[in-house]
N, C-alpha and C. Protein backbone atom coordinates (compact mmCIF):
# COMPACT_ATOMS: atom_id res chain seq x y z
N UNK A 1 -63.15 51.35 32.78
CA UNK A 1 -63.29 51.57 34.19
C UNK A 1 -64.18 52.75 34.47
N UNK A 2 -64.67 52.91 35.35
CA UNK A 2 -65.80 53.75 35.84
C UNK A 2 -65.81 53.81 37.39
N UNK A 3 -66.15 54.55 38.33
CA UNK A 3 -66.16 54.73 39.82
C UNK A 3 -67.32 54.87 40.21
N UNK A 4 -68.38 54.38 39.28
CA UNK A 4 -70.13 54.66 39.60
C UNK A 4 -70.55 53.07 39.27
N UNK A 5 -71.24 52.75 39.75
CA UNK A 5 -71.39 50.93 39.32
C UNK A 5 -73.34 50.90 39.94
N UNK A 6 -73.59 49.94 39.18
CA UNK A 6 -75.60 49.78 39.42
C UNK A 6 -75.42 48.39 39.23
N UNK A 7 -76.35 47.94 39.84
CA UNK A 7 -76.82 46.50 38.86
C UNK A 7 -77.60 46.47 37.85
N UNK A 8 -77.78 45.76 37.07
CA UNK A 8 -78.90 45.66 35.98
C UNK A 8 -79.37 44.27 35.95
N UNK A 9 -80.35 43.89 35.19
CA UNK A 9 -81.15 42.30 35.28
C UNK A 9 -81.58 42.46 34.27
N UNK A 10 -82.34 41.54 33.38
CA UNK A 10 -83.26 41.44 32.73
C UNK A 10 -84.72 41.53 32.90
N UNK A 11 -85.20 43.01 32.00
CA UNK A 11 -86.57 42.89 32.15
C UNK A 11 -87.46 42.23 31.67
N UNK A 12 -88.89 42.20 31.96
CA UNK A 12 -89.53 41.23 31.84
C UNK A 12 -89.59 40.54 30.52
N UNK A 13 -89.71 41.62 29.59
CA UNK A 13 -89.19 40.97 28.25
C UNK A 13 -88.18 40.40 27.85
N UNK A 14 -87.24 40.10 28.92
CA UNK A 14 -85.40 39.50 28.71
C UNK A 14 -84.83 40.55 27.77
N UNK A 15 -85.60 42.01 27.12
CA UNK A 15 -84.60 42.57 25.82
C UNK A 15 -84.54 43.56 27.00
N UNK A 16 -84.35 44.09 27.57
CA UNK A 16 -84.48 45.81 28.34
C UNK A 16 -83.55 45.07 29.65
N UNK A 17 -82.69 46.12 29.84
CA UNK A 17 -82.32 46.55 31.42
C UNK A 17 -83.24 47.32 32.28
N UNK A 18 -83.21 46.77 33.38
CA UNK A 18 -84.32 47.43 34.74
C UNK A 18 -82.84 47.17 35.44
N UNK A 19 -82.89 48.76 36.01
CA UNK A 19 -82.16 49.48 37.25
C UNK A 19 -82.62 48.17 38.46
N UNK A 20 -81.81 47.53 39.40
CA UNK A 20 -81.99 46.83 40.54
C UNK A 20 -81.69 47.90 41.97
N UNK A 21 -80.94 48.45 41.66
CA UNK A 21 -80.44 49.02 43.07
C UNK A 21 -80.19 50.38 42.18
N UNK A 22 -79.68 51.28 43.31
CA UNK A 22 -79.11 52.45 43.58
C UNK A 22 -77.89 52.49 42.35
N UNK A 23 -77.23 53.90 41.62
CA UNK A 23 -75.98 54.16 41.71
C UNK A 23 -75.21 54.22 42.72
N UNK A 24 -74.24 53.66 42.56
CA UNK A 24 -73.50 53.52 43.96
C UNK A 24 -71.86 54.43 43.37
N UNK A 25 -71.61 55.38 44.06
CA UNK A 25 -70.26 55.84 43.56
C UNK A 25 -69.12 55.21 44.43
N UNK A 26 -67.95 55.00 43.97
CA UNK A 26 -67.22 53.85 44.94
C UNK A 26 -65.70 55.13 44.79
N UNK A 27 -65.23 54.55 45.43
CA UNK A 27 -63.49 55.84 45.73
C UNK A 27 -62.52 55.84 44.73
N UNK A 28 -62.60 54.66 43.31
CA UNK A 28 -61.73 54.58 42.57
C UNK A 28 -62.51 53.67 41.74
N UNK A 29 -61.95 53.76 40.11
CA UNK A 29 -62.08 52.99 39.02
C UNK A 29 -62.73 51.30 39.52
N UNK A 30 -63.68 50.90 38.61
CA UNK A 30 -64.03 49.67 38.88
C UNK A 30 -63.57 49.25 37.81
N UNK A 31 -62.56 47.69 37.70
CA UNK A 31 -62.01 47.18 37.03
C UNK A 31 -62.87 45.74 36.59
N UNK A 32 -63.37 45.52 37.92
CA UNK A 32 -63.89 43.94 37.75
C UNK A 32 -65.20 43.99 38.68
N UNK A 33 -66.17 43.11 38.77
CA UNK A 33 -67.14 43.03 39.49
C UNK A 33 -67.25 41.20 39.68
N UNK A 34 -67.54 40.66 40.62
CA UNK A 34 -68.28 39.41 40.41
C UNK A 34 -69.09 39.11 41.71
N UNK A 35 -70.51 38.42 41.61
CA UNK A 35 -71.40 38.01 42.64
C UNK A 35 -70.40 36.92 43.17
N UNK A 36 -70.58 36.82 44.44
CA UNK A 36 -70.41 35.43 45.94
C UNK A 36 -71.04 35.38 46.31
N UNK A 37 -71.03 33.96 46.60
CA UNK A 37 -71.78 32.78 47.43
C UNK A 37 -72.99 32.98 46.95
N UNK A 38 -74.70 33.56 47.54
CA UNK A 38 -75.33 33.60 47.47
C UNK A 38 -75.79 34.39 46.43
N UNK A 39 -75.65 35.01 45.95
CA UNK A 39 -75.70 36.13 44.72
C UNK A 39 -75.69 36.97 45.95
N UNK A 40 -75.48 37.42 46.73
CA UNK A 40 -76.12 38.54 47.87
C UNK A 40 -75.39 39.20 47.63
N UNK A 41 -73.47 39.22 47.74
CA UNK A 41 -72.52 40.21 47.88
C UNK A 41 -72.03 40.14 46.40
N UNK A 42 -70.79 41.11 46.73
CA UNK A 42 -70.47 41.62 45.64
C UNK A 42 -69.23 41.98 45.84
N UNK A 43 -68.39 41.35 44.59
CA UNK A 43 -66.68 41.29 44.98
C UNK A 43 -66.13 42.33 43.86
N UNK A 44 -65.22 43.70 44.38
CA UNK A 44 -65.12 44.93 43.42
C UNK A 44 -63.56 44.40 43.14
N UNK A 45 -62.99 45.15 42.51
CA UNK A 45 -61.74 44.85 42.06
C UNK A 45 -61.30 46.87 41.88
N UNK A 46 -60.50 47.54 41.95
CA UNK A 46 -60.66 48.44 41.84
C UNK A 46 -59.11 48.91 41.26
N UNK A 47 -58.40 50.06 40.51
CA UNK A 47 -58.07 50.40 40.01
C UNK A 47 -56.58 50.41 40.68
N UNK A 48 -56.35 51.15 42.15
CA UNK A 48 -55.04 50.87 42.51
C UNK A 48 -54.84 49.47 43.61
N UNK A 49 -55.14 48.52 42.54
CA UNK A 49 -55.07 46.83 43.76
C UNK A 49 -55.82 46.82 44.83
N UNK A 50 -56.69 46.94 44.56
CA UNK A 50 -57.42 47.06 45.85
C UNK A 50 -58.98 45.97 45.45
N UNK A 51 -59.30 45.49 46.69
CA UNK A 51 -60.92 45.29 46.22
C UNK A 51 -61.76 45.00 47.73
N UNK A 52 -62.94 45.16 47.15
CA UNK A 52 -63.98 45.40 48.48
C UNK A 52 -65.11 44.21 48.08
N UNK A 53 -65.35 44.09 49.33
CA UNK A 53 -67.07 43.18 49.45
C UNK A 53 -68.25 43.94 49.65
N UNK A 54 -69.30 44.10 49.07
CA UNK A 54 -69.84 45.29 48.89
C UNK A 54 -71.34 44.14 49.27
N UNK A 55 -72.42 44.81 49.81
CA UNK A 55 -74.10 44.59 49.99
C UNK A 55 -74.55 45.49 48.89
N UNK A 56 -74.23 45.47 47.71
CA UNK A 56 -75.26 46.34 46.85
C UNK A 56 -76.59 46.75 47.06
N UNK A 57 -77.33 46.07 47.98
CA UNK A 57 -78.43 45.85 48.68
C UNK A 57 -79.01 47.35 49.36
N UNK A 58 -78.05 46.95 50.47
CA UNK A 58 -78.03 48.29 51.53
C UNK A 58 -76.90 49.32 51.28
N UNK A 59 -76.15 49.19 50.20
CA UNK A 59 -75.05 49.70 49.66
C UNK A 59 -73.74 50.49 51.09
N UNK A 60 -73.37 49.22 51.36
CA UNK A 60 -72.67 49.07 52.49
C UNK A 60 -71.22 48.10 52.31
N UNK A 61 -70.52 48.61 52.37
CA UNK A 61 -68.69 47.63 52.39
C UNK A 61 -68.57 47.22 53.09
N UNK A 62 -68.79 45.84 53.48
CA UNK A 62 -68.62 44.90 54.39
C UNK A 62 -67.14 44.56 54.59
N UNK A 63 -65.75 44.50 53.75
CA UNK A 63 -64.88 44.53 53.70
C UNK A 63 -63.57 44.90 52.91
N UNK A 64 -62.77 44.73 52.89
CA UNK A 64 -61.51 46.00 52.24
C UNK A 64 -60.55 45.23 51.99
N UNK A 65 -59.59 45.06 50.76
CA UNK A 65 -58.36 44.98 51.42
C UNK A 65 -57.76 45.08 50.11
N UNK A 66 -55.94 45.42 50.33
CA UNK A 66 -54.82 46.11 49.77
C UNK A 66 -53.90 45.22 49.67
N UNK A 67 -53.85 45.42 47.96
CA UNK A 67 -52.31 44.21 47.71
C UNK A 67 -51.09 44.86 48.14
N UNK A 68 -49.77 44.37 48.90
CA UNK A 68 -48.52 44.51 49.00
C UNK A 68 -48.39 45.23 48.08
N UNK A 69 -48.48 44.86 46.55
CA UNK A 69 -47.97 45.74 45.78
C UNK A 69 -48.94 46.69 45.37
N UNK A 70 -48.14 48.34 45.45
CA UNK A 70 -49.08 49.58 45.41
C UNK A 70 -49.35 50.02 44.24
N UNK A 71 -49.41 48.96 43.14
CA UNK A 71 -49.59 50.02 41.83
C UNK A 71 -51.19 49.90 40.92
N UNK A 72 -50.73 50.56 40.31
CA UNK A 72 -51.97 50.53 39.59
C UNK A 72 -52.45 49.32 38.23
N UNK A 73 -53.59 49.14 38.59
CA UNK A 73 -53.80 47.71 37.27
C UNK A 73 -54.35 48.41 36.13
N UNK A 74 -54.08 47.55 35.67
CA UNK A 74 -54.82 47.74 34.06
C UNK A 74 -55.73 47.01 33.40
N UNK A 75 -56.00 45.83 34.53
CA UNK A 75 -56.89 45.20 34.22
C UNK A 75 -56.97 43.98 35.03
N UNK A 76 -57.81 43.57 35.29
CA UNK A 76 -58.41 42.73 36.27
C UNK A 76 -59.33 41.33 36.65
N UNK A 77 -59.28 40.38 36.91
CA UNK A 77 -59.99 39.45 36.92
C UNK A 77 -60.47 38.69 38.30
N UNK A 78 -61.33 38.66 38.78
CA UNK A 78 -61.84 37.21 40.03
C UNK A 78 -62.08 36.67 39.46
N UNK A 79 -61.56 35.36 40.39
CA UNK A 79 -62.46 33.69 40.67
C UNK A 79 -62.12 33.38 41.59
N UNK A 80 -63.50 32.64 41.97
CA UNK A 80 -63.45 32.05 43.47
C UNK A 80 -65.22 32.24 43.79
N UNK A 81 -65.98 31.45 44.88
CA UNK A 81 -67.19 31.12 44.95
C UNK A 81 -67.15 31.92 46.35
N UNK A 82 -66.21 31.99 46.93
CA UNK A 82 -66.76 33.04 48.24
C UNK A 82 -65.70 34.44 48.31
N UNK A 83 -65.72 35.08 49.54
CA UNK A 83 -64.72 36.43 49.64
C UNK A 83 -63.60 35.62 50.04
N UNK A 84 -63.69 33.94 50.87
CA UNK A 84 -62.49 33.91 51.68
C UNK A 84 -61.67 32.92 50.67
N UNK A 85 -62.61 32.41 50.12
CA UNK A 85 -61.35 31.64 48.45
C UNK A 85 -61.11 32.59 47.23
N UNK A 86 -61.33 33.85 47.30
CA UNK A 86 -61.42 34.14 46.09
C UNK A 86 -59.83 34.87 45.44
N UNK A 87 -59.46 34.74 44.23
CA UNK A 87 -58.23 35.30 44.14
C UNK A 87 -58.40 36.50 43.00
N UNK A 88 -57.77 37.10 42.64
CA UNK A 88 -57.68 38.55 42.16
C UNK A 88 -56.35 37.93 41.25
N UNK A 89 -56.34 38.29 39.70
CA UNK A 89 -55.50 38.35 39.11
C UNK A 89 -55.60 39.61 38.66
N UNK A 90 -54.25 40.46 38.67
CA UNK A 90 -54.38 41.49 37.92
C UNK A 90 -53.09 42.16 37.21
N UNK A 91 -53.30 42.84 36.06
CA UNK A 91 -52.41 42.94 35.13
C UNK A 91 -52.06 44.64 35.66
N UNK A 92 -50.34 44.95 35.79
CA UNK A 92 -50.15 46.08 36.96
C UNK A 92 -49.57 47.07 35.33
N UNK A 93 -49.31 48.42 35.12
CA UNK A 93 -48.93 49.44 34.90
C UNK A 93 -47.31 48.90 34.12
N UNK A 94 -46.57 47.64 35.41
CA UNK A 94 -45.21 47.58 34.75
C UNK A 94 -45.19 46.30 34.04
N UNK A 95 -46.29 45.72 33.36
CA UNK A 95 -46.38 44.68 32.57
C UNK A 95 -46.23 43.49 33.18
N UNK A 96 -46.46 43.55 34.58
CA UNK A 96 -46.73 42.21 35.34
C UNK A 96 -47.81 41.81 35.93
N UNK A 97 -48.02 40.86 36.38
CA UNK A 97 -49.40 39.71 36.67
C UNK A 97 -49.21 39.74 38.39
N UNK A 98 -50.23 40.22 39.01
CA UNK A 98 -50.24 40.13 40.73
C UNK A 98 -51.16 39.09 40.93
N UNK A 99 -50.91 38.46 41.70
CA UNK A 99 -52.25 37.39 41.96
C UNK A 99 -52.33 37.22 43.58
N UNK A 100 -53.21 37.48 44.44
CA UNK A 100 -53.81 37.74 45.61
C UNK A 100 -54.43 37.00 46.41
N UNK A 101 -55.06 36.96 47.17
CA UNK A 101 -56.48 37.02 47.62
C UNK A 101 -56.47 37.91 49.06
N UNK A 102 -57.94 38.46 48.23
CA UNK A 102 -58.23 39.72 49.36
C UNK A 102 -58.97 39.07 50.40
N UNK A 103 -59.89 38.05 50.72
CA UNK A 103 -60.44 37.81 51.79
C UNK A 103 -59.54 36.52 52.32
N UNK A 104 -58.22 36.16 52.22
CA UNK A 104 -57.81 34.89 52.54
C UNK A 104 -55.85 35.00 52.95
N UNK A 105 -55.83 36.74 53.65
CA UNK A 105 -54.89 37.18 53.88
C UNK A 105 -54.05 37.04 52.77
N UNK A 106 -52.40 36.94 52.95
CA UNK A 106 -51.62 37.16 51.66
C UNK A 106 -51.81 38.08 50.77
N UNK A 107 -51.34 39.43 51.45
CA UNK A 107 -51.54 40.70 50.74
C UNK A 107 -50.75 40.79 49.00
N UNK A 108 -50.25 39.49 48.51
CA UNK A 108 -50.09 39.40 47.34
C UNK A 108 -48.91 40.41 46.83
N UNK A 109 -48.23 39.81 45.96
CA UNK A 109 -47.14 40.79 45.59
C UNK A 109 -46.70 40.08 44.51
């Protein structure tokens, strides 16, 4: 986990990383990352249950939201093709499995 996140791509040679955007420092541990819908946004997963929709772009949080349960993960996974299907599995501190979704209400517990 880390609280600083960039994109990277392949450079022209496909062997090298080229910087895409900005460092972006975010308020807590990044656990998980995955592109939606368009490749445009960007779905965070973050350290105390939490995850955001992010414009890496204009490096702007388009949206927020907080699982019922307040603890801390240990590890983390999305799937889902947009913010409003997407679900959050995550593995919590007391050896249990939360499963969510942050853009599709059901603050998860």
């Amino acid at each position: 986990g880390e609280a600083e996140m960039c994109k990277r791509g392949n450079g022209r040679d496909g062997a090298r990383l080229a910087e895409l955007c900005p460092l972006w420092e975010l308020q807590d541990w990044v656990w998980e990352a995955c592109w939606l819908e368009d490749s445009r946004y960007l779905a965070v997963v973050l350290a105390h249950n939490a995850a955001v929709l992010l414009d890496p772009w204009a490096q702007v949080v388009l949206a927020q939201a907080q699982c019922q349960e307040g603890c801390l993960l240990y590890s983390a996974l999305l799937t889902g093709p947009s913010w409003a299907g997407l679900v959050l599995v995550g593995g919590t501190v007391f050896n249990q499995v939360v499963l969510w979704r942050p853009g599709g209400g059901g603050g998860g517990g």
